[in-house]
PDB file of N, CA and C in Angstrom:
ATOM      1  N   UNK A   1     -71.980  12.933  -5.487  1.00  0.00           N
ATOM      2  CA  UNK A   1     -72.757  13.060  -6.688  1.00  0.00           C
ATOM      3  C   UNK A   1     -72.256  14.232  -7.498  1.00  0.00           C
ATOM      4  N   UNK A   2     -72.580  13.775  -8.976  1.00  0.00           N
ATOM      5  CA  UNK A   2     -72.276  15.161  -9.594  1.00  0.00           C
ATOM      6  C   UNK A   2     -73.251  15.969 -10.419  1.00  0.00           C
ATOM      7  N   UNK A   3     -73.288  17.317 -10.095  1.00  0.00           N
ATOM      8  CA  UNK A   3     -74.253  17.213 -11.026  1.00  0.00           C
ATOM      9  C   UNK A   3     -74.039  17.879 -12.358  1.00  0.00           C
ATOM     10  N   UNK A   4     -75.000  18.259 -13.570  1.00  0.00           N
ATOM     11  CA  UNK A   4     -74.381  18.479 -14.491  1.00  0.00           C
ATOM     12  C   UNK A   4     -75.204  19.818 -15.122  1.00  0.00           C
ATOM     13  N   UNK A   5     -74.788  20.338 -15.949  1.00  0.00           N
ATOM     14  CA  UNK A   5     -75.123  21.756 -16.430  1.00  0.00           C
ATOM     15  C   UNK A   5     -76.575  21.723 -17.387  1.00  0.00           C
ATOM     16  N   UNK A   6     -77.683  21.833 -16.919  1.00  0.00           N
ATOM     17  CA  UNK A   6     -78.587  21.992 -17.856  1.00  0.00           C
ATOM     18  C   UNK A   6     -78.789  23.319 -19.080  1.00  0.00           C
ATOM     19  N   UNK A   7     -77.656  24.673 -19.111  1.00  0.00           N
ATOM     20  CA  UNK A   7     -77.674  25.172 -19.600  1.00  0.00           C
ATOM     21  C   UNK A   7     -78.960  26.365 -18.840  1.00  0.00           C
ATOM     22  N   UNK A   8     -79.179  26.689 -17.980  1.00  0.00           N
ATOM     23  CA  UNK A   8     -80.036  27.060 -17.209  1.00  0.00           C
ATOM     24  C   UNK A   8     -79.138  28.774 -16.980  1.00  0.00           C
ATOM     25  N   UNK A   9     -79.790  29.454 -16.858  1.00  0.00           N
ATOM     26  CA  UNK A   9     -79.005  30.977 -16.234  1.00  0.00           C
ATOM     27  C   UNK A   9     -79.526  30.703 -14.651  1.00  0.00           C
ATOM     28  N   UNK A  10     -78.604  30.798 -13.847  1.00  0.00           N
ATOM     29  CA  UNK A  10     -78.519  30.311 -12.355  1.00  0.00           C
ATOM     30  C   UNK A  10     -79.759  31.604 -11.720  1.00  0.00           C
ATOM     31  N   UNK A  11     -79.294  32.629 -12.678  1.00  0.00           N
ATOM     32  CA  UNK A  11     -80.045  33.399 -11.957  1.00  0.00           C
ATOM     33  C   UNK A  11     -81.494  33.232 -12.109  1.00  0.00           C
ATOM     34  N   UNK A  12     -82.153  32.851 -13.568  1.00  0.00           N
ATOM     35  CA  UNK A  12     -82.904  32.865 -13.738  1.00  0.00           C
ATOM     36  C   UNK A  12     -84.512  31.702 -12.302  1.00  0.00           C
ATOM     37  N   UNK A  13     -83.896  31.214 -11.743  1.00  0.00           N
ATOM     38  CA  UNK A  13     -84.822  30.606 -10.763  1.00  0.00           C
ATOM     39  C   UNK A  13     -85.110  29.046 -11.128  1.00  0.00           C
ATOM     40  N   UNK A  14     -84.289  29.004 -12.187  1.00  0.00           N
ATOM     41  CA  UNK A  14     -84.521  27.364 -12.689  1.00  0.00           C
ATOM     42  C   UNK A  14     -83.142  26.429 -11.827  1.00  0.00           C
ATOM     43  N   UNK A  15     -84.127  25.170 -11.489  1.00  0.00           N
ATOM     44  CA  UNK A  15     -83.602  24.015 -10.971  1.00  0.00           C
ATOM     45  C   UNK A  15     -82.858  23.066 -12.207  1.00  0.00           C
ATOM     46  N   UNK A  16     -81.807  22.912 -11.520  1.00  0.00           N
ATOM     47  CA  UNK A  16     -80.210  21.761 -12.281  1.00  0.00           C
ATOM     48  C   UNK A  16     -80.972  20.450 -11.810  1.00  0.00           C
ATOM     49  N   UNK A  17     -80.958  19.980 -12.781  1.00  0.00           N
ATOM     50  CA  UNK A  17     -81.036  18.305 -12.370  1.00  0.00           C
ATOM     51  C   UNK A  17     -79.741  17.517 -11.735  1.00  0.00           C
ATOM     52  N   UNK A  18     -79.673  16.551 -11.131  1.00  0.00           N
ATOM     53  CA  UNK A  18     -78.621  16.107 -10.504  1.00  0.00           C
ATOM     54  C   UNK A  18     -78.891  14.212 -11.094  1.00  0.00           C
ATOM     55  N   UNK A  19     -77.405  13.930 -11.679  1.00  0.00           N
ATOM     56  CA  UNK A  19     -77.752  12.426 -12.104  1.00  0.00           C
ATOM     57  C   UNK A  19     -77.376  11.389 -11.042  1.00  0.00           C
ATOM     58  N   UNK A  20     -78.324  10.901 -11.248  1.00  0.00           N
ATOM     59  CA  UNK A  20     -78.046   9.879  -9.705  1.00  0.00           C
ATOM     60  C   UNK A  20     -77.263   8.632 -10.196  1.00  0.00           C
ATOM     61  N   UNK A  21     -76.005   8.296  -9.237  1.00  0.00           N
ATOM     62  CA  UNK A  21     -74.823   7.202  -9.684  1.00  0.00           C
ATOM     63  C   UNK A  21     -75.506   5.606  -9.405  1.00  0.00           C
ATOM     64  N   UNK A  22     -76.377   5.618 -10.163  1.00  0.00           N
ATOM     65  CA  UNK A  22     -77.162   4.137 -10.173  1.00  0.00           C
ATOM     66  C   UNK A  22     -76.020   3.016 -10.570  1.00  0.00           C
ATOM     67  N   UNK A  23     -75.396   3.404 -11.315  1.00  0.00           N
ATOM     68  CA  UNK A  23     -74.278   2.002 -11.750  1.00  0.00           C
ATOM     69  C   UNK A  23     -73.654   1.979 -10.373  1.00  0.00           C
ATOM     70  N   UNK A  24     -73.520   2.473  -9.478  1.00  0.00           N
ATOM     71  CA  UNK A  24     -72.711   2.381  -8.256  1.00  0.00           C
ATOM     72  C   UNK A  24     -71.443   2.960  -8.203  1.00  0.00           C
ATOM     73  N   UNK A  25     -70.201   3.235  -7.558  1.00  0.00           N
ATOM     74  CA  UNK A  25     -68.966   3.029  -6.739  1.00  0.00           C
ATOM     75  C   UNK A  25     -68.263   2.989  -7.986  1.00  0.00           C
ATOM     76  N   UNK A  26     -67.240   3.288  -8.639  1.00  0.00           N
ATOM     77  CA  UNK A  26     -66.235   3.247  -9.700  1.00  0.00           C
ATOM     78  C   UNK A  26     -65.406   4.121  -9.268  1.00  0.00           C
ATOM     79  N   UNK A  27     -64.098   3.058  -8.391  1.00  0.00           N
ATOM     80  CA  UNK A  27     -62.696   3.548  -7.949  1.00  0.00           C
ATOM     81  C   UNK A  27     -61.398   3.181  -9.335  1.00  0.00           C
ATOM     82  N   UNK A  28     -61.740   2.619  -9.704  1.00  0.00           N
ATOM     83  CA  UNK A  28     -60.985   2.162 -10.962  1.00  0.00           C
ATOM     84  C   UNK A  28     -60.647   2.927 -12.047  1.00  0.00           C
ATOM     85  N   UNK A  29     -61.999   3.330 -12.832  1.00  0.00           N
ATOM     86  CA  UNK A  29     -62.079   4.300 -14.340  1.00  0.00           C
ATOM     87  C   UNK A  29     -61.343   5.728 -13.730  1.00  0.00           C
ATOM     88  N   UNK A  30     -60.399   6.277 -14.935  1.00  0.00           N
ATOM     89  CA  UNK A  30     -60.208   7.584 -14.632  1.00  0.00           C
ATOM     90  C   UNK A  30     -61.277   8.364 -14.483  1.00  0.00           C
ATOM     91  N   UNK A  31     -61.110   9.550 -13.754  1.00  0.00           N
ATOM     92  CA  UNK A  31     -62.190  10.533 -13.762  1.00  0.00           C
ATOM     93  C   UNK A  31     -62.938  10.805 -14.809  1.00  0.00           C
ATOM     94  N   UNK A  32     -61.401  11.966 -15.857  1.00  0.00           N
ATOM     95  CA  UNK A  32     -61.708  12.354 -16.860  1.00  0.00           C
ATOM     96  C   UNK A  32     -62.986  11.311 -18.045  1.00  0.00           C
ATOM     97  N   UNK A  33     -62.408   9.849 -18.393  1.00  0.00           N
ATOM     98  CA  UNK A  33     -64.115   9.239 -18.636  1.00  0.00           C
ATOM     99  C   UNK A  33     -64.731   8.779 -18.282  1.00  0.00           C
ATOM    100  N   UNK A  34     -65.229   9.062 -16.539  1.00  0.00           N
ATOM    101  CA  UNK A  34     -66.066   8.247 -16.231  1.00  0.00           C
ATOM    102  C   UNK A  34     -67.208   8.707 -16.244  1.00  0.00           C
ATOM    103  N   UNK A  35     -68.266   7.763 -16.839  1.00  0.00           N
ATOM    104  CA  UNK A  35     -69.897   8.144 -16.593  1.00  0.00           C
ATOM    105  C   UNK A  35     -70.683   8.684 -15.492  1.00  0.00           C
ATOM    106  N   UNK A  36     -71.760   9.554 -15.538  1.00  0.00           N
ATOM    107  CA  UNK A  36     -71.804  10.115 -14.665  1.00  0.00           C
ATOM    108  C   UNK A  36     -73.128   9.309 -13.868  1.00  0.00           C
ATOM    109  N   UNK A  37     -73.563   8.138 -14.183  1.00  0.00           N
ATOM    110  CA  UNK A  37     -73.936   7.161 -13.784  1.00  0.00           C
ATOM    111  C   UNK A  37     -72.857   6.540 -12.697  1.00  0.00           C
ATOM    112  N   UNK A  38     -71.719   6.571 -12.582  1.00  0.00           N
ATOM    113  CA  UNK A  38     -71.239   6.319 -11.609  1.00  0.00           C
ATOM    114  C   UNK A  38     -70.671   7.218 -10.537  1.00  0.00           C
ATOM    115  N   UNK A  39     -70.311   6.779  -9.303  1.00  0.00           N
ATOM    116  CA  UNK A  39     -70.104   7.648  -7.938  1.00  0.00           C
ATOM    117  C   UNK A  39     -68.646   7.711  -7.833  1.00  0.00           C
ATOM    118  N   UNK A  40     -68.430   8.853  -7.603  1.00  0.00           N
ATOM    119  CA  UNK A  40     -66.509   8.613  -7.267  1.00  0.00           C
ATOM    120  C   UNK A  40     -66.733   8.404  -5.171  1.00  0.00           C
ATOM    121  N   UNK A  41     -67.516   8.960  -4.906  1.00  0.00           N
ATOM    122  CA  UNK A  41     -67.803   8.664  -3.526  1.00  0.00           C
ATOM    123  C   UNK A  41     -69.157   7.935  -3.083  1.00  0.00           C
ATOM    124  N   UNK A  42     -68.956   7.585  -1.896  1.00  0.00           N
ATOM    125  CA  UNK A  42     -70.809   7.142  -1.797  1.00  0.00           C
ATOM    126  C   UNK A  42     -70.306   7.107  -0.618  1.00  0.00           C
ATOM    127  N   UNK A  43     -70.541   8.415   0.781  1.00  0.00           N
ATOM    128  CA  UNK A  43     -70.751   8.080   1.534  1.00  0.00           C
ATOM    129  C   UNK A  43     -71.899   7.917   2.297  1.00  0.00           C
ATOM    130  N   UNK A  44     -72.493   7.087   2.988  1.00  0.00           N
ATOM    131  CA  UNK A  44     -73.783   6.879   3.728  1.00  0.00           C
ATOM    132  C   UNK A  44     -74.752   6.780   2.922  1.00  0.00           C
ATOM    133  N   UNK A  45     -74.658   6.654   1.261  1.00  0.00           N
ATOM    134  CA  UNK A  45     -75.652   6.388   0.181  1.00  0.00           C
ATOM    135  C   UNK A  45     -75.485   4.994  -0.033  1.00  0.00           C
ATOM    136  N   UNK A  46     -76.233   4.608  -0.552  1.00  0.00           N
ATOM    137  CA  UNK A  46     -76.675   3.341  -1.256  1.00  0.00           C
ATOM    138  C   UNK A  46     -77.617   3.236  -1.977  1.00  0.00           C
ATOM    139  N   UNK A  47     -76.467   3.176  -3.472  1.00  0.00           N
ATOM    140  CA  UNK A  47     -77.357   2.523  -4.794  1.00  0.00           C
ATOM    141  C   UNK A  47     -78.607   1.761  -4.743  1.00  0.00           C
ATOM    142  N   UNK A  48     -79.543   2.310  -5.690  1.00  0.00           N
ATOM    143  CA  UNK A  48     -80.739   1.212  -5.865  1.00  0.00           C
ATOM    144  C   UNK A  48     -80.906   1.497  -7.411  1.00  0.00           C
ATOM    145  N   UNK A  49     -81.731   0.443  -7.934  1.00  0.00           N
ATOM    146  CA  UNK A  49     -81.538   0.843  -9.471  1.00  0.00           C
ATOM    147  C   UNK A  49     -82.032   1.950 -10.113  1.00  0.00           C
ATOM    148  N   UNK A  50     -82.992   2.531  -9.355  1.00  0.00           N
ATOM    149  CA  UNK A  50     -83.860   3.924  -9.901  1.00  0.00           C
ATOM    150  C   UNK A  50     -83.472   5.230  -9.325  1.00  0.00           C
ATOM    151  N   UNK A  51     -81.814   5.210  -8.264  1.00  0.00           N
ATOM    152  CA  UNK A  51     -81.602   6.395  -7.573  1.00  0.00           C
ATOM    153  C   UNK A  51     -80.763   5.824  -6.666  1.00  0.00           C
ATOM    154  N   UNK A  52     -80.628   6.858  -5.721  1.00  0.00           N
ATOM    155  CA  UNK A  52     -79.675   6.668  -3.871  1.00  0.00           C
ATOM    156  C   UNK A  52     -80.725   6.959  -3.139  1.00  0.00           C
ATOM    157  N   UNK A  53     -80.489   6.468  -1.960  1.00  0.00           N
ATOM    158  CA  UNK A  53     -81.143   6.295  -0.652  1.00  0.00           C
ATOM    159  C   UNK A  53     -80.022   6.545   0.373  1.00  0.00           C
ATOM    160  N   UNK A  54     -80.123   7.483   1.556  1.00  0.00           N
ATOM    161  CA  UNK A  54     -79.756   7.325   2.849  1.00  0.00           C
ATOM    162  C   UNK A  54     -79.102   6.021   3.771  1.00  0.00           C
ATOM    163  N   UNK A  55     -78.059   5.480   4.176  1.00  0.00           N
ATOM    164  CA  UNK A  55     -77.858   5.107   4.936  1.00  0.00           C
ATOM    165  C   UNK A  55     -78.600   4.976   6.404  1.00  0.00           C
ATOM    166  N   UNK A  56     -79.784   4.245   6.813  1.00  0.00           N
ATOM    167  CA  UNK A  56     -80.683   4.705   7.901  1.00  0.00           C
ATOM    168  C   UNK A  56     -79.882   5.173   9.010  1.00  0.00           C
ATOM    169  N   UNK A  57     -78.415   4.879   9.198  1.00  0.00           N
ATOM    170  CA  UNK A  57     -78.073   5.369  10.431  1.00  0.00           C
ATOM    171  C   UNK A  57     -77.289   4.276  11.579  1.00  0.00           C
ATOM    172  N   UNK A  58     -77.146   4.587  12.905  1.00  0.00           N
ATOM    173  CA  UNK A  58     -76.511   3.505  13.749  1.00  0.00           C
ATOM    174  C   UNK A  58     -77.095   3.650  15.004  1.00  0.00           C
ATOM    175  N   UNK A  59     -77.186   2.632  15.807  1.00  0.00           N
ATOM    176  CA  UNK A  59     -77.310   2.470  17.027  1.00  0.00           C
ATOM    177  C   UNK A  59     -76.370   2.262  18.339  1.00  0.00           C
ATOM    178  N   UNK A  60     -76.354   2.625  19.251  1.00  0.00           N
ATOM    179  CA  UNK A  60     -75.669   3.034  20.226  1.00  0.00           C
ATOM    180  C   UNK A  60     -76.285   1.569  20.867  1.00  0.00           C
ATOM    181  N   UNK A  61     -75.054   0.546  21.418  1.00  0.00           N
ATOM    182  CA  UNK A  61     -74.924  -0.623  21.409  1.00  0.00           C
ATOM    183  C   UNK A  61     -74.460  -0.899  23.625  1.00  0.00           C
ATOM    184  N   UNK A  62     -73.422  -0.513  23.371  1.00  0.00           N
ATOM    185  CA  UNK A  62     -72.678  -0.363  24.826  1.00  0.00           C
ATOM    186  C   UNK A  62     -72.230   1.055  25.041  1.00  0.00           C
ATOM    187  N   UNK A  63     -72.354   1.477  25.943  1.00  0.00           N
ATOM    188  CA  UNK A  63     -72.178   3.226  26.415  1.00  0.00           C
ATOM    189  C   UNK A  63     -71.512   2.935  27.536  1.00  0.00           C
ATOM    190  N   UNK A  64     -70.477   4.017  28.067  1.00  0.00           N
ATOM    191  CA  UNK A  64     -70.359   4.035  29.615  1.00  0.00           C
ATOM    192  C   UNK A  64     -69.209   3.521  29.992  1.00  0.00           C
ATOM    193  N   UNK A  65     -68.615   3.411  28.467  1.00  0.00           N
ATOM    194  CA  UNK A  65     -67.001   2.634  28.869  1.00  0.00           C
ATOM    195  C   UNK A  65     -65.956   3.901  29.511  1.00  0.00           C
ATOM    196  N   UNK A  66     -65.000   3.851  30.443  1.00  0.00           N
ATOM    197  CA  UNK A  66     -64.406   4.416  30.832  1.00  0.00           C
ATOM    198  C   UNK A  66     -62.786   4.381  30.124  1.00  0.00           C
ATOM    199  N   UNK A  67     -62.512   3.744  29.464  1.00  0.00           N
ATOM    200  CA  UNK A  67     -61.816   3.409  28.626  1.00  0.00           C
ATOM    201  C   UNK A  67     -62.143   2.856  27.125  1.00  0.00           C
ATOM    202  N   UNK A  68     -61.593   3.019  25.932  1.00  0.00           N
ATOM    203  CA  UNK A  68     -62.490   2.199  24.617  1.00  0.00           C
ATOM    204  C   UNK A  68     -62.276   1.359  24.559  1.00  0.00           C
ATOM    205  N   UNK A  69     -63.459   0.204  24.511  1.00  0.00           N
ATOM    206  CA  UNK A  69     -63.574  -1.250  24.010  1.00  0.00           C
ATOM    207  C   UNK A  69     -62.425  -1.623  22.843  1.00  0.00           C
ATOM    208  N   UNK A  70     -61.753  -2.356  23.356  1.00  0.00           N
ATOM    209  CA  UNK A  70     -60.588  -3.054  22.221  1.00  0.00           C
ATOM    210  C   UNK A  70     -61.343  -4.269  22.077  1.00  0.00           C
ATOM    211  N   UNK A  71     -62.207  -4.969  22.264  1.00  0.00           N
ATOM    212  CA  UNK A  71     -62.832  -6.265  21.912  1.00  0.00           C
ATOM    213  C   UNK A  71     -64.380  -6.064  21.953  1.00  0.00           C
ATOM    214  N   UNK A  72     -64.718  -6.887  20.860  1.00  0.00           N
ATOM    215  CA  UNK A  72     -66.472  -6.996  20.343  1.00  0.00           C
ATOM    216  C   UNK A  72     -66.220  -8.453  20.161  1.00  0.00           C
ATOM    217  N   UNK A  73     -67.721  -9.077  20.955  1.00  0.00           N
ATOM    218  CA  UNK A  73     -67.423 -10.237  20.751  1.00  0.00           C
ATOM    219  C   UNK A  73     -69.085 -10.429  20.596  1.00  0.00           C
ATOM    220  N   UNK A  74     -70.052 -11.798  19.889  1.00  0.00           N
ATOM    221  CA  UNK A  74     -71.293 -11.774  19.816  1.00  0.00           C
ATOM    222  C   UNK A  74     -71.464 -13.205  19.745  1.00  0.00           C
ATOM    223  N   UNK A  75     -72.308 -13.089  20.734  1.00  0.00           N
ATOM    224  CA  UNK A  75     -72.983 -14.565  21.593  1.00  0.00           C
ATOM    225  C   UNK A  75     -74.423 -15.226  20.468  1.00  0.00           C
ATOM    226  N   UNK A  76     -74.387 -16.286  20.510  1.00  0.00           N
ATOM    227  CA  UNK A  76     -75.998 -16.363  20.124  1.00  0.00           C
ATOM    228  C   UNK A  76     -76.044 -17.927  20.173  1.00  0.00           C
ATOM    229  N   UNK A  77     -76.833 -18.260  21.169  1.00  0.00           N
ATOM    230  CA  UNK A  77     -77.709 -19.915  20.761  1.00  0.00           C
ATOM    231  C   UNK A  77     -78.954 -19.669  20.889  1.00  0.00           C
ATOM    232  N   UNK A  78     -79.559 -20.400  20.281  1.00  0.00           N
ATOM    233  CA  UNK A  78     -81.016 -20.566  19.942  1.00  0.00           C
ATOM    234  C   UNK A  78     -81.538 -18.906  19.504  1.00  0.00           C
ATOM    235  N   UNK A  79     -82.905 -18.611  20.374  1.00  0.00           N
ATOM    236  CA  UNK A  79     -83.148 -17.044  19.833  1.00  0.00           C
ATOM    237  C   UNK A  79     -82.507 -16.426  20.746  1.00  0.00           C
ATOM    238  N   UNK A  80     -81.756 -16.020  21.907  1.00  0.00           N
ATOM    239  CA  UNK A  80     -80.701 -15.574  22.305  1.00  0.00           C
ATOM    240  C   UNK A  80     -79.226 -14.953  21.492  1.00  0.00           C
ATOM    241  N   UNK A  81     -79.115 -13.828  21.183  1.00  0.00           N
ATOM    242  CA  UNK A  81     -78.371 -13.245  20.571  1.00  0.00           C
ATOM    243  C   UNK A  81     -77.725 -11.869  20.702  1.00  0.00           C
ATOM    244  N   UNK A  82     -76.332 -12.023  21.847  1.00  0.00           N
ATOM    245  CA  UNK A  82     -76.324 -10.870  22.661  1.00  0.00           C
ATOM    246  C   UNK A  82     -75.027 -10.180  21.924  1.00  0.00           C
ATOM    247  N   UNK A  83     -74.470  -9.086  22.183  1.00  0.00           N
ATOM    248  CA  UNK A  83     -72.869  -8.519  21.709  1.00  0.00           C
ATOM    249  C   UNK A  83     -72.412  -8.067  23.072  1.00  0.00           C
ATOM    250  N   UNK A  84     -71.171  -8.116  23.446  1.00  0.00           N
ATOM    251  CA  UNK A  84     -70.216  -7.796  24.625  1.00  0.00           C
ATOM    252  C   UNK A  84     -69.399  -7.168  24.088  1.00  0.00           C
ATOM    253  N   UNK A  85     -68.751  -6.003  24.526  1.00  0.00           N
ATOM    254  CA  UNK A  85     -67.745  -4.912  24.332  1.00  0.00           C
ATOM    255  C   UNK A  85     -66.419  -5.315  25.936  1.00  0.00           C
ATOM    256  N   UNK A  86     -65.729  -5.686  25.653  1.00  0.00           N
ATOM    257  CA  UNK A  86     -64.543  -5.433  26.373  1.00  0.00           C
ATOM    258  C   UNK A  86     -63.233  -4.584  26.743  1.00  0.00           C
ATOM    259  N   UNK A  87     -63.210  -3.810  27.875  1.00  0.00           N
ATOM    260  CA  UNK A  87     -61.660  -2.699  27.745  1.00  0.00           C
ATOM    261  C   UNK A  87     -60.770  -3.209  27.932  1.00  0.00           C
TER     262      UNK A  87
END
């Protein structure tokens, strides 16, 4: 995110607003004009139309490998729906 200069004396105790990249992700436009509606990064954010939100995070799936899993593979018939990690 970037944020931008409200003209504020830093010292003075006043809060900068920060513009939130609601248009999303813009790898394309040069820097120099790009809107500040858009993100040159977004990591673990995700756009919504009124702001960013957090990435909730990840879950720890298979643990305990003694070597790293080179294969993910994911099962599912009916409501049965499992994932297997292979070394």
């Amino acid at each position: 995110m970037r944020s931008y200069d409200s003209g504020a004396n830093k010292s003075s105790g006043r809060v900068e607003g920060i513009v939130s990249p609601v248009r999303g992700l813009n790898k394309e436009s040069p820097l120099a004009g790009l809107s500040q509606q858009y993100a040159i990064t977004l990591d673990n954010w995700i756009c919504q139309p009124d702001g960013i939100v957090t990435r909730q995070g990840a879950a720890n799936h298979a643990t305990g490998f003694t070597q790293a899993p080179r294969t993910l593979m994911t099962y599912s018939a009916g409501a049965v729906a499992q994932m297997f990690a292979a070394a």
